[in-house]
N, C-alpha and C. Protein backbone atom coordinates (compact mmCIF):
# COMPACT_ATOMS: atom_id res chain seq x y z
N UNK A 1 -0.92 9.22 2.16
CA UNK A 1 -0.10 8.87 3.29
C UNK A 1 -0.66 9.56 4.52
N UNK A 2 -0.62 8.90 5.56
CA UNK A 2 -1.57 9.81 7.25
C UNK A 2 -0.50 8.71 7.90
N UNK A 3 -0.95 9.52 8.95
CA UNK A 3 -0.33 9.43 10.52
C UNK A 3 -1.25 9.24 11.62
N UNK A 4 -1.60 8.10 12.57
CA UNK A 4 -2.63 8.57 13.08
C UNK A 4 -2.17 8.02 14.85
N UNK A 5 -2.27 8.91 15.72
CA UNK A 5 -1.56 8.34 16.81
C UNK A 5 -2.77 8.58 17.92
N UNK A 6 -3.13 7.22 18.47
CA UNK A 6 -4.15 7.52 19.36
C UNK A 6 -3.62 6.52 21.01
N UNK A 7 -4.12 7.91 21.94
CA UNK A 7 -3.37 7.79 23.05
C UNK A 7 -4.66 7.19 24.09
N UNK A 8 -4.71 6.98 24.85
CA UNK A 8 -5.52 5.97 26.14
C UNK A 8 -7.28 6.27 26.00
N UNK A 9 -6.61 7.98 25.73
CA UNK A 9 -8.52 8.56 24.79
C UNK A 9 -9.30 7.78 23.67
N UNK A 10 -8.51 6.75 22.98
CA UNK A 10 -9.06 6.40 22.11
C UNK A 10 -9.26 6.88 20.66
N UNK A 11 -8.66 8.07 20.71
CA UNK A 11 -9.50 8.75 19.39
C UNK A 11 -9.79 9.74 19.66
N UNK A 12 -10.49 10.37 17.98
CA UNK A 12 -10.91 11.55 18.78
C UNK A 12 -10.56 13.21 18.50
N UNK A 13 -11.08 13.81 18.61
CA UNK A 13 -10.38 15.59 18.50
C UNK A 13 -9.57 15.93 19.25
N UNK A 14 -9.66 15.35 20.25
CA UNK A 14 -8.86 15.94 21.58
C UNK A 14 -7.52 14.94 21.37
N UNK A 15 -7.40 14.01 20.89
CA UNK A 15 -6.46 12.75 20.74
C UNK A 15 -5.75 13.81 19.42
N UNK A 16 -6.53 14.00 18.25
CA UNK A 16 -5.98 14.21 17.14
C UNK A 16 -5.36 15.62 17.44
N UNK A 17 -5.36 16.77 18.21
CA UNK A 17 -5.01 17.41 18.30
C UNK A 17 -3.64 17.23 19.64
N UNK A 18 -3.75 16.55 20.46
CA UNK A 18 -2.45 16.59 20.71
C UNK A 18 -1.18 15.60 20.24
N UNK A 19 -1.53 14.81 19.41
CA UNK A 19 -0.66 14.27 18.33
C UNK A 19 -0.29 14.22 17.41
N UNK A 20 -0.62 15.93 17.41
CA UNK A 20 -0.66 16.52 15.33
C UNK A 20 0.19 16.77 15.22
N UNK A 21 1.20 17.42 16.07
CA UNK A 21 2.99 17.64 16.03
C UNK A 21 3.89 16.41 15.61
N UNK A 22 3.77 15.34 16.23
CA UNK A 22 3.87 14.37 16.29
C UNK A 22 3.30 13.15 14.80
N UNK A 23 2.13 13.44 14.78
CA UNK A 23 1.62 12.83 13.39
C UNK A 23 2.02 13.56 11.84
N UNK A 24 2.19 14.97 12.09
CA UNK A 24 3.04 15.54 10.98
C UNK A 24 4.51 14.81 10.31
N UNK A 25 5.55 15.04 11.73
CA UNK A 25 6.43 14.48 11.48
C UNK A 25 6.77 12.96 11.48
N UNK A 26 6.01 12.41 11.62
CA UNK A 26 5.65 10.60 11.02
C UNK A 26 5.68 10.94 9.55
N UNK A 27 4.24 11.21 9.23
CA UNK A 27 4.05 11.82 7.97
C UNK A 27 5.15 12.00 6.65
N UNK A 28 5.73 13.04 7.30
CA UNK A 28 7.42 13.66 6.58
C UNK A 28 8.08 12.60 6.57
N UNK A 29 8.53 11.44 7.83
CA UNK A 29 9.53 10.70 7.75
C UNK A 29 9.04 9.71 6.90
N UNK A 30 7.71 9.22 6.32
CA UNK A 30 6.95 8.38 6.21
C UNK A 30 7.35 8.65 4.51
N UNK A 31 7.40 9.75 3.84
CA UNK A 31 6.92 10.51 2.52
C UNK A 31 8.56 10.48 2.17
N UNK A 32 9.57 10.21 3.12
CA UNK A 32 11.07 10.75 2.48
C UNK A 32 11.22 8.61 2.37
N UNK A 33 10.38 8.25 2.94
CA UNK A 33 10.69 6.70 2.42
C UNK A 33 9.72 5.79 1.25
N UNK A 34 9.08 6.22 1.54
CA UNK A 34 7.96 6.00 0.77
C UNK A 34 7.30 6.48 -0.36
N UNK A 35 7.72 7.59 -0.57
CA UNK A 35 7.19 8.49 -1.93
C UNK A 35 6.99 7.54 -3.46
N UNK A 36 6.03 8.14 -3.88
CA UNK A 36 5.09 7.42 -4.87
C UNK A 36 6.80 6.41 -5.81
N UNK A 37 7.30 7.15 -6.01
CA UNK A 37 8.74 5.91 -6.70
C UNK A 37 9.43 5.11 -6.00
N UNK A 38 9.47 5.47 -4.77
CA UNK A 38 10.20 4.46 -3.53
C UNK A 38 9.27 3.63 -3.54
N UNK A 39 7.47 3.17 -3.43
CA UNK A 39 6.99 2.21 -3.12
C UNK A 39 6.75 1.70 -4.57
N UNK A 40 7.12 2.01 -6.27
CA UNK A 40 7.22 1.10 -7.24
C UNK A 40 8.50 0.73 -6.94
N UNK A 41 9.51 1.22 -6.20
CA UNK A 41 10.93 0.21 -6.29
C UNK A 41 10.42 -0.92 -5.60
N UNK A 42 9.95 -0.65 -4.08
CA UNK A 42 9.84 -1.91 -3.33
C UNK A 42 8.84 -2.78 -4.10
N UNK A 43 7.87 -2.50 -4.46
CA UNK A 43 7.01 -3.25 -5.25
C UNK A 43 7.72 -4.12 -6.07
N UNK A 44 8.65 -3.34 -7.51
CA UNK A 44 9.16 -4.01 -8.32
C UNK A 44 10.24 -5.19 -7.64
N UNK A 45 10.87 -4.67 -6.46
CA UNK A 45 12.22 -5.80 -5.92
C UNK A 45 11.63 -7.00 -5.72
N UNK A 46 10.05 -7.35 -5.45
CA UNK A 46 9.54 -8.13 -5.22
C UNK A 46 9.18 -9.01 -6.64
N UNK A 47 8.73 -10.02 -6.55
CA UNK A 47 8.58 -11.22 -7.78
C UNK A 47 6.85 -10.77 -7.80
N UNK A 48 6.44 -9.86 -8.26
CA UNK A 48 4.96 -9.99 -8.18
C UNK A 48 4.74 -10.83 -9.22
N UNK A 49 4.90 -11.20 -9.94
CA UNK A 49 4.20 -11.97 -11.13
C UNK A 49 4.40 -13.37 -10.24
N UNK A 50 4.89 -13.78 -9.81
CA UNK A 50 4.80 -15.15 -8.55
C UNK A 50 3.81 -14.49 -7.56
N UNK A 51 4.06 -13.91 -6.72
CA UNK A 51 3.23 -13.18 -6.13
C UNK A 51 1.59 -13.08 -6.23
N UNK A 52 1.09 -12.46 -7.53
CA UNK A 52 -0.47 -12.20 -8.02
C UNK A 52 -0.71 -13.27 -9.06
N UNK A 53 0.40 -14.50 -9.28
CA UNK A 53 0.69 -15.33 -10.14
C UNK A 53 -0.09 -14.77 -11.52
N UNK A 54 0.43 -14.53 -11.85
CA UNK A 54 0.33 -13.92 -13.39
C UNK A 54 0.99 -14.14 -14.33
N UNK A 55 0.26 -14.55 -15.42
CA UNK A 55 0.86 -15.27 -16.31
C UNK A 55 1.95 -15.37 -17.30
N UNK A 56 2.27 -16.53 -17.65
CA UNK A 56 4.10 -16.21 -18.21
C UNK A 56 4.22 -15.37 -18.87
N UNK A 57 5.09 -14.14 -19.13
CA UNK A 57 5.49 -13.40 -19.84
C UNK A 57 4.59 -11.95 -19.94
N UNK A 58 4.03 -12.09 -18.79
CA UNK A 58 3.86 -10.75 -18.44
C UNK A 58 4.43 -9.76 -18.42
N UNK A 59 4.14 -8.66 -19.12
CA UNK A 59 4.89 -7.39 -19.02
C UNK A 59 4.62 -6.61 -17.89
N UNK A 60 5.06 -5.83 -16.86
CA UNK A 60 5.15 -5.17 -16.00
C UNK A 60 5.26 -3.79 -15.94
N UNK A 61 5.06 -2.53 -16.40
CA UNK A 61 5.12 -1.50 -16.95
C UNK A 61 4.69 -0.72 -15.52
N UNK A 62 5.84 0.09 -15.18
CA UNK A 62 6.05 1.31 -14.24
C UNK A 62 5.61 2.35 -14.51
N UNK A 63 4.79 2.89 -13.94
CA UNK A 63 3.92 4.48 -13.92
C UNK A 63 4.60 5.28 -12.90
N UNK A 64 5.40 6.31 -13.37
CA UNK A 64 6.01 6.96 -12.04
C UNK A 64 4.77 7.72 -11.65
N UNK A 65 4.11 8.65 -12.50
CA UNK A 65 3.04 9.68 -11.74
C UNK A 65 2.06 8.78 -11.02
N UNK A 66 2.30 9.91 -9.66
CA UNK A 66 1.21 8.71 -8.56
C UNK A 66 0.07 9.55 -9.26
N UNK A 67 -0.95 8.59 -8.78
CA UNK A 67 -2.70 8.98 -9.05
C UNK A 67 -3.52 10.08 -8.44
N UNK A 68 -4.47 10.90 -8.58
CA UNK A 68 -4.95 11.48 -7.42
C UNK A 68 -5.54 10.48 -6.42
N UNK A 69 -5.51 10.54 -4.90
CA UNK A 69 -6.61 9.56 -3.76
C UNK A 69 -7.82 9.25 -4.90
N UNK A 70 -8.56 10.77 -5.21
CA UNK A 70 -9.85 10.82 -5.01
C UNK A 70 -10.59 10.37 -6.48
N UNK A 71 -9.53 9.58 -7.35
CA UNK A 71 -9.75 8.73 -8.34
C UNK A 71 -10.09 7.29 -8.26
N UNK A 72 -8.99 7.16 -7.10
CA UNK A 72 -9.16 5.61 -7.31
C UNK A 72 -10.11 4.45 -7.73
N UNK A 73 -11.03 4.96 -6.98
CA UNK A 73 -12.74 4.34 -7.52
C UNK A 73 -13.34 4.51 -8.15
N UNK A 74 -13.07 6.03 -8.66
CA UNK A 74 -14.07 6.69 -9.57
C UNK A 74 -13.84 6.71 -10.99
N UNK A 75 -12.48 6.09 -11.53
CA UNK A 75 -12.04 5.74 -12.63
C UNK A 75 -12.14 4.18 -12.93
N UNK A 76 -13.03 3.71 -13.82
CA UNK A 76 -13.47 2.11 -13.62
C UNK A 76 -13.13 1.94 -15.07
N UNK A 77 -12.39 2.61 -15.64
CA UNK A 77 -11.53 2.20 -17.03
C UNK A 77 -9.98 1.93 -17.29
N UNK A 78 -9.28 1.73 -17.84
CA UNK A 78 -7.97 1.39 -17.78
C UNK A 78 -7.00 2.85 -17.47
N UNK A 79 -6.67 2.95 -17.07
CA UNK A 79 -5.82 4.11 -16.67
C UNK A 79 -4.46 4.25 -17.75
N UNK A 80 -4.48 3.51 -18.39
CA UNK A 80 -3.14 3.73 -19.84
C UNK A 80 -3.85 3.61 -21.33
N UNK A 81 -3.27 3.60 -22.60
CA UNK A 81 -3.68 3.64 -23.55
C UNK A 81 -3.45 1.94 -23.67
N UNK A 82 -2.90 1.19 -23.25
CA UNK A 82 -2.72 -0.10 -23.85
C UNK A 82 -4.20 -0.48 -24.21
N UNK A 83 -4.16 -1.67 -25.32
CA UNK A 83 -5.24 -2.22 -25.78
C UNK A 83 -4.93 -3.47 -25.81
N UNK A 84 -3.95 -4.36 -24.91
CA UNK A 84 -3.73 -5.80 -24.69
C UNK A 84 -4.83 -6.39 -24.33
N UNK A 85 -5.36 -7.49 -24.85
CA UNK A 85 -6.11 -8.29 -24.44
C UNK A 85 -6.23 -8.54 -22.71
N UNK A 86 -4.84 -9.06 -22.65
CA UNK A 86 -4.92 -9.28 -21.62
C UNK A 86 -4.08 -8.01 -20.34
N UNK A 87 -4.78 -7.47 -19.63
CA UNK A 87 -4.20 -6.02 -19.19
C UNK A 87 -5.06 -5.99 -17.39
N UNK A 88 -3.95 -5.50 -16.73
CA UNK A 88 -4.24 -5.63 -15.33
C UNK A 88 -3.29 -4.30 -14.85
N UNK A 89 -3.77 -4.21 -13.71
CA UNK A 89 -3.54 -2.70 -13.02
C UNK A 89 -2.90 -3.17 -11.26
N UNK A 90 -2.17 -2.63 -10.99
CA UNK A 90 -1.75 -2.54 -9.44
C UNK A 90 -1.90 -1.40 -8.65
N UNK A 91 -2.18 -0.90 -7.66
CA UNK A 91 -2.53 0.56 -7.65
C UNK A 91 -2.61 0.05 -5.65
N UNK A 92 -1.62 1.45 -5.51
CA UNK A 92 -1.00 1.35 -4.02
C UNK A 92 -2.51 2.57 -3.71
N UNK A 93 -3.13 2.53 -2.80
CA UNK A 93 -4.28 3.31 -2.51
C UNK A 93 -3.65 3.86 -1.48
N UNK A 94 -3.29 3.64 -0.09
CA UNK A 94 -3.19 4.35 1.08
C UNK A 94 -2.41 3.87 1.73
N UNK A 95 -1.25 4.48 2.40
CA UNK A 95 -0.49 4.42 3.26
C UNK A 95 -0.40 4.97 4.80
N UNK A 96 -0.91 3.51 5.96
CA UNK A 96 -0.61 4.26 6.83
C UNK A 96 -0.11 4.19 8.50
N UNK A 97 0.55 4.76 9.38
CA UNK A 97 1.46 4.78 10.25
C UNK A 97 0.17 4.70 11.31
N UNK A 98 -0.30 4.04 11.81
CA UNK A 98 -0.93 3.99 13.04
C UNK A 98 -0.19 3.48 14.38
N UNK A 99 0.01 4.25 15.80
CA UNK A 99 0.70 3.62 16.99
C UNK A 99 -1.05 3.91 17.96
N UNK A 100 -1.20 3.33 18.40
CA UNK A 100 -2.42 2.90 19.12
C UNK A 100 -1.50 2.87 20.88
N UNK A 101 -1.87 3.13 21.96
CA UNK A 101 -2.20 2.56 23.37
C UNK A 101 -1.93 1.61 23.29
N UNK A 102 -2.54 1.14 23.21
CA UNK A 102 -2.18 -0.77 23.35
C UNK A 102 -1.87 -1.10 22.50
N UNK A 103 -2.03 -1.68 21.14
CA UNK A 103 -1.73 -2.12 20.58
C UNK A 103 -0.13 -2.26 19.48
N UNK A 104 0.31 -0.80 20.00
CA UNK A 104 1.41 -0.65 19.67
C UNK A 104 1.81 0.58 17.89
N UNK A 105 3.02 -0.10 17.45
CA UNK A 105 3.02 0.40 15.95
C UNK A 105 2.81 -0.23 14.73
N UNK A 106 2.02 0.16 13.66
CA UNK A 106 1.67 -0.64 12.83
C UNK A 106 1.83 0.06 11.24
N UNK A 107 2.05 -0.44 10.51
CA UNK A 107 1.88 0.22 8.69
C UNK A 107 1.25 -0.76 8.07
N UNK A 108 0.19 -0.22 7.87
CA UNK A 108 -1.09 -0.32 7.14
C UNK A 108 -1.10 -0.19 5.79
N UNK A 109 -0.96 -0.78 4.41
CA UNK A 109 -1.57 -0.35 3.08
C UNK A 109 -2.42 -0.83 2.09
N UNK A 110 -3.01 -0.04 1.55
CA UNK A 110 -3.97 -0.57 1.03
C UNK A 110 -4.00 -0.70 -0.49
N UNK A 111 -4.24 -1.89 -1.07
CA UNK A 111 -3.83 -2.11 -2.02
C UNK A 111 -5.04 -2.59 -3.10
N UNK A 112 -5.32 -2.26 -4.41
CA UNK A 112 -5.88 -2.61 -5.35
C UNK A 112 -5.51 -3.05 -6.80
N UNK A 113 -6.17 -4.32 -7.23
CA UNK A 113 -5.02 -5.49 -8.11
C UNK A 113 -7.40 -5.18 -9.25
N UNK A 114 -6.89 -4.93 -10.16
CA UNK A 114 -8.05 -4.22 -11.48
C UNK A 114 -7.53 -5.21 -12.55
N UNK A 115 -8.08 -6.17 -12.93
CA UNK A 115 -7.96 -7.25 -14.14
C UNK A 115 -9.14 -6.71 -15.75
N UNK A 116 -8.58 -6.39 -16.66
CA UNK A 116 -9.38 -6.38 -17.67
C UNK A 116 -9.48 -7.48 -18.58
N UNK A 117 -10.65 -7.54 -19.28
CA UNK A 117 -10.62 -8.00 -20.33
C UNK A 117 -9.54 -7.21 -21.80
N UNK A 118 -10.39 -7.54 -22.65
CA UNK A 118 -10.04 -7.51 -23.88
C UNK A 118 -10.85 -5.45 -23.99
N UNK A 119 -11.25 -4.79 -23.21
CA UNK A 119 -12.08 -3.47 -22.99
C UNK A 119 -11.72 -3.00 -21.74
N UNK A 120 -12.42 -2.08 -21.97
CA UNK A 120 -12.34 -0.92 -20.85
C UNK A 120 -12.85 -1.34 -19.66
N UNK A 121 -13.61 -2.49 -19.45
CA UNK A 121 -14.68 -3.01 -18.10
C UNK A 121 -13.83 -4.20 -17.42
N UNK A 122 -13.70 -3.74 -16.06
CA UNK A 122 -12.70 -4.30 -15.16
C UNK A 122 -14.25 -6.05 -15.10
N UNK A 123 -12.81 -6.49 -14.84
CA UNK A 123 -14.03 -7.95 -15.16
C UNK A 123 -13.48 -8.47 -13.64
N UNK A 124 -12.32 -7.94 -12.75
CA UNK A 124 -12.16 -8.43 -11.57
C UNK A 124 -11.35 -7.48 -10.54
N UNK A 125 -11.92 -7.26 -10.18
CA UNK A 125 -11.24 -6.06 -8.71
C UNK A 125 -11.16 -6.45 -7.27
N UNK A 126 -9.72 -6.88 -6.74
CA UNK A 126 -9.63 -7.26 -5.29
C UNK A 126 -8.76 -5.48 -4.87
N UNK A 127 -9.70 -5.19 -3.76
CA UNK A 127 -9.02 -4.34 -2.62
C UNK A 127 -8.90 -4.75 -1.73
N UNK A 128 -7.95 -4.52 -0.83
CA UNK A 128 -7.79 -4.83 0.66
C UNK A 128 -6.44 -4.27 1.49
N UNK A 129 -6.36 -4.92 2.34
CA UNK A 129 -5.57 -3.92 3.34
C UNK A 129 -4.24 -4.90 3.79
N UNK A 130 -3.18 -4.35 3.86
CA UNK A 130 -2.11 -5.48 4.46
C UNK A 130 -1.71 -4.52 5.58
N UNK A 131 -1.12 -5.45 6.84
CA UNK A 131 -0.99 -4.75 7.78
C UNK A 131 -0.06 -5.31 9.09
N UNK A 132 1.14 -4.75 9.06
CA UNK A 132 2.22 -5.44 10.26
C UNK A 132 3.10 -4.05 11.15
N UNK A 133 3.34 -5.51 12.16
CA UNK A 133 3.44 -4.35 13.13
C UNK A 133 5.13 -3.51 12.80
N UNK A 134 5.79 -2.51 13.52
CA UNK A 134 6.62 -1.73 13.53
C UNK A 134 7.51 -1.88 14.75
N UNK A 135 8.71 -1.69 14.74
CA UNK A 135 9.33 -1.83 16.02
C UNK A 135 10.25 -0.71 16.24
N UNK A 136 10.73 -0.16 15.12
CA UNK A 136 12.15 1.02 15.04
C UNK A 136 12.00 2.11 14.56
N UNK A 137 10.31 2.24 13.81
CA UNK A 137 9.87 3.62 12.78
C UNK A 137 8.38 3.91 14.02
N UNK A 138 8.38 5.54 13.84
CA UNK A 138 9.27 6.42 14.07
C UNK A 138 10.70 6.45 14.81
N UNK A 139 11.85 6.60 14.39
CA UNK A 139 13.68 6.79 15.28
C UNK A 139 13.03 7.60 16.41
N UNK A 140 13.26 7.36 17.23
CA UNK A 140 13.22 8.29 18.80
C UNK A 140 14.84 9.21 18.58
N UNK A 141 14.75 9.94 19.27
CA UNK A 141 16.07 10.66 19.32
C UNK A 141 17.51 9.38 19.73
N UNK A 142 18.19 9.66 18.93
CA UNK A 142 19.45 9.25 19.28
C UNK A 142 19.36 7.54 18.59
N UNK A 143 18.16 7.29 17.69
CA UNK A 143 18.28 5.92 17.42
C UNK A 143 18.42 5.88 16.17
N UNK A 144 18.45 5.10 15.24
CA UNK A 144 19.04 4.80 14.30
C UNK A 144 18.20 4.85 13.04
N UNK A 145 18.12 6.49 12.40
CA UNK A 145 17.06 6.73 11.62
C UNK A 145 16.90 5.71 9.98
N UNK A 146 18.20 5.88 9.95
CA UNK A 146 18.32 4.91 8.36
C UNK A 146 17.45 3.51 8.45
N UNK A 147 17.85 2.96 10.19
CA UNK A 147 17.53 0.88 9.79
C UNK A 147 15.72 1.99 10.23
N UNK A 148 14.93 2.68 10.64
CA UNK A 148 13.85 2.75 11.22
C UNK A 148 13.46 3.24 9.69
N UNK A 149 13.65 3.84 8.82
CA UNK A 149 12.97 3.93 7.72
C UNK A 149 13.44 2.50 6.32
N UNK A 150 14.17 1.72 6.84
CA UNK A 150 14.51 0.52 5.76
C UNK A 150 13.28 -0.19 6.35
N UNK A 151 13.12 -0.48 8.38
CA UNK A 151 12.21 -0.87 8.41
C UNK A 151 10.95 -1.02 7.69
N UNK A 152 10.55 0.67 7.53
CA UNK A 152 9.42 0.89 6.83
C UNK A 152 8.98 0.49 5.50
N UNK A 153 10.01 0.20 4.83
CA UNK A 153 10.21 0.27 3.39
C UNK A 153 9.80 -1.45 3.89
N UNK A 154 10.44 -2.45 4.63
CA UNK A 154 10.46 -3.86 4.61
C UNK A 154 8.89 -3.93 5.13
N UNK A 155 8.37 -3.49 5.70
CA UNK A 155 7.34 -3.88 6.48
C UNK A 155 6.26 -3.00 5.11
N UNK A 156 6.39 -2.43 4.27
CA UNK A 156 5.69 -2.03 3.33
C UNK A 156 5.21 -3.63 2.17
N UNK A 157 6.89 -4.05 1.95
CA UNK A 157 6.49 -5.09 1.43
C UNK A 157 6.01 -6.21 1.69
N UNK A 158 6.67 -6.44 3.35
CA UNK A 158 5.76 -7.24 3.79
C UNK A 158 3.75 -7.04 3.58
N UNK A 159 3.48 -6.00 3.99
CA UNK A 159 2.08 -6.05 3.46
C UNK A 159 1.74 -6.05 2.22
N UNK A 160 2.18 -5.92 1.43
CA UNK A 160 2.25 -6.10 -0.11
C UNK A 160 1.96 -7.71 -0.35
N UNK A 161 2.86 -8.47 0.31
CA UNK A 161 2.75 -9.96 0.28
C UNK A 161 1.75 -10.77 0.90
N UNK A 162 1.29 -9.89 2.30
CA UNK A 162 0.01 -10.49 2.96
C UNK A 162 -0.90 -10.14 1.52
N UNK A 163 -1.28 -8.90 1.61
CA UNK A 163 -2.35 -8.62 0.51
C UNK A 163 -1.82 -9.56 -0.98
N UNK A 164 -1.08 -10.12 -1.55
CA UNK A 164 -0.99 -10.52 -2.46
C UNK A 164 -1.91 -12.46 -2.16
N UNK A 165 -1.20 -12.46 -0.99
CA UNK A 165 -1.54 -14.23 -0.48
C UNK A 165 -3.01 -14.39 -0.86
N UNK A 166 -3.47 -12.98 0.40
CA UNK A 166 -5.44 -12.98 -0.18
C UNK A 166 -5.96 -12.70 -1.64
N UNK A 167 -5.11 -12.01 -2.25
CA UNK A 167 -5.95 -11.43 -3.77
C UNK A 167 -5.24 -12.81 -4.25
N UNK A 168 -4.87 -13.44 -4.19
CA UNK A 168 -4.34 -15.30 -4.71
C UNK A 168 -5.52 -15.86 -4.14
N UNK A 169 -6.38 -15.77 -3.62
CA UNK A 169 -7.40 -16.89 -2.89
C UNK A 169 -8.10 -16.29 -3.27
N UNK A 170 -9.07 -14.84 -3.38
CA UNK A 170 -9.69 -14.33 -3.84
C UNK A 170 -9.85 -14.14 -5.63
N UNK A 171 -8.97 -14.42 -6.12
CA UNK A 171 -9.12 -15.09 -7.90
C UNK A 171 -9.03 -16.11 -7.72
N UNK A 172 -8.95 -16.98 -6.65
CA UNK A 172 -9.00 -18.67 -7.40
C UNK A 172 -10.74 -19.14 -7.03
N UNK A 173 -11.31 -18.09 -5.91
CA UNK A 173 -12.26 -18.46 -5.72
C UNK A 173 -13.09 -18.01 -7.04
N UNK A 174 -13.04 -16.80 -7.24
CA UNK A 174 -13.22 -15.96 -8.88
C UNK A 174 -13.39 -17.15 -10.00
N UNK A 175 -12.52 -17.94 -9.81
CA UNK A 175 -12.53 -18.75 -11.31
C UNK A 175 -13.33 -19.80 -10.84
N UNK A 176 -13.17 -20.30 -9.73
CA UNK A 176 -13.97 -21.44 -9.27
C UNK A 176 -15.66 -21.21 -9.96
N UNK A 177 -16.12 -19.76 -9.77
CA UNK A 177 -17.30 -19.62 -9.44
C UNK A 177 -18.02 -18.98 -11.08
């Protein structure tokens, strides 16, 4: 989870340091909505098996322990003991709060959908990024902290669903080919 707030500078050390007060407490508000079981709830409220269309009678199996970051890539085997033939992975990579100058507020996540075979060797891996804008997260003083972090939580799944639309076009091209 990061925070990254860049002011007319663009970026930067001088940017990152006077919005580190500020990017902390994003951060915090970001982690009391979002924490590794709050984003399998929002995940689960959603129909992913419509979603990543996956096939009838899919089982869905919840991992509360989040992952380390600095695995994600570097583990190219199944991350559970199952030995289903057919066995696939969802894996929330990065969460994040960017307000830009111009461009405004945005939550960013990044998401990775790991298809196995019948073994340990991923036979199909889509990553990518979903990303919409923000209107109420971060609450300014005196505004309404609860709807500015439901926001967050909605606009989480909303990118969940962009990224699902593409990893749907990205396996159909997969099978095409």
């Amino acid at each position: 989870m990061a925070s990254v707030t860049t002011g007319l500078l663009g970026g930067g050390l001088l940017d990152a340091a006077l919005h580190a007060g500020k990017d902390a407490s994003n951060k915090a508000q970001m982690a009391s909505a979002l924490d590794s079981p709050s984003q399998v709830d929002a995940l689960q409220s959603l129909d992913l098996a419509t979603l990543l269309e996956l096939k009838p009678g899919t089982v869905i199996i919840r991992h509360e322990a989040p992952l380390e970051r600095k695995t994600m890539n570097k583990v190219k085997t199944r991350r559970s003991d199952s030995t289903a033939a057919c066995y696939s992975e969802l894996i929330t990579a990065d969460v994040l709060y960017h307000k830009a100058a111009i461009y405004g507020r945005s939550l960013k996540t990044l998401f990775m959908v790991r298809d196995f075979g019948n073994d340990q060797k991923i036979d199909f891996e889509y990553k990518a990024w979903g990303g919409n804008g923000l209107s109420l997260f971060p609450a300014k003083e005196g505004e309404d902290a609860v709807a500015a972090l439901d926001e967050l939580v909605g606009v989480f799944k909303k990118n969940f669903e962009e990224y699902a639309n593409n990893a749907r076009k990205s396996m159909a091209l997969k099978k095409k080919a």
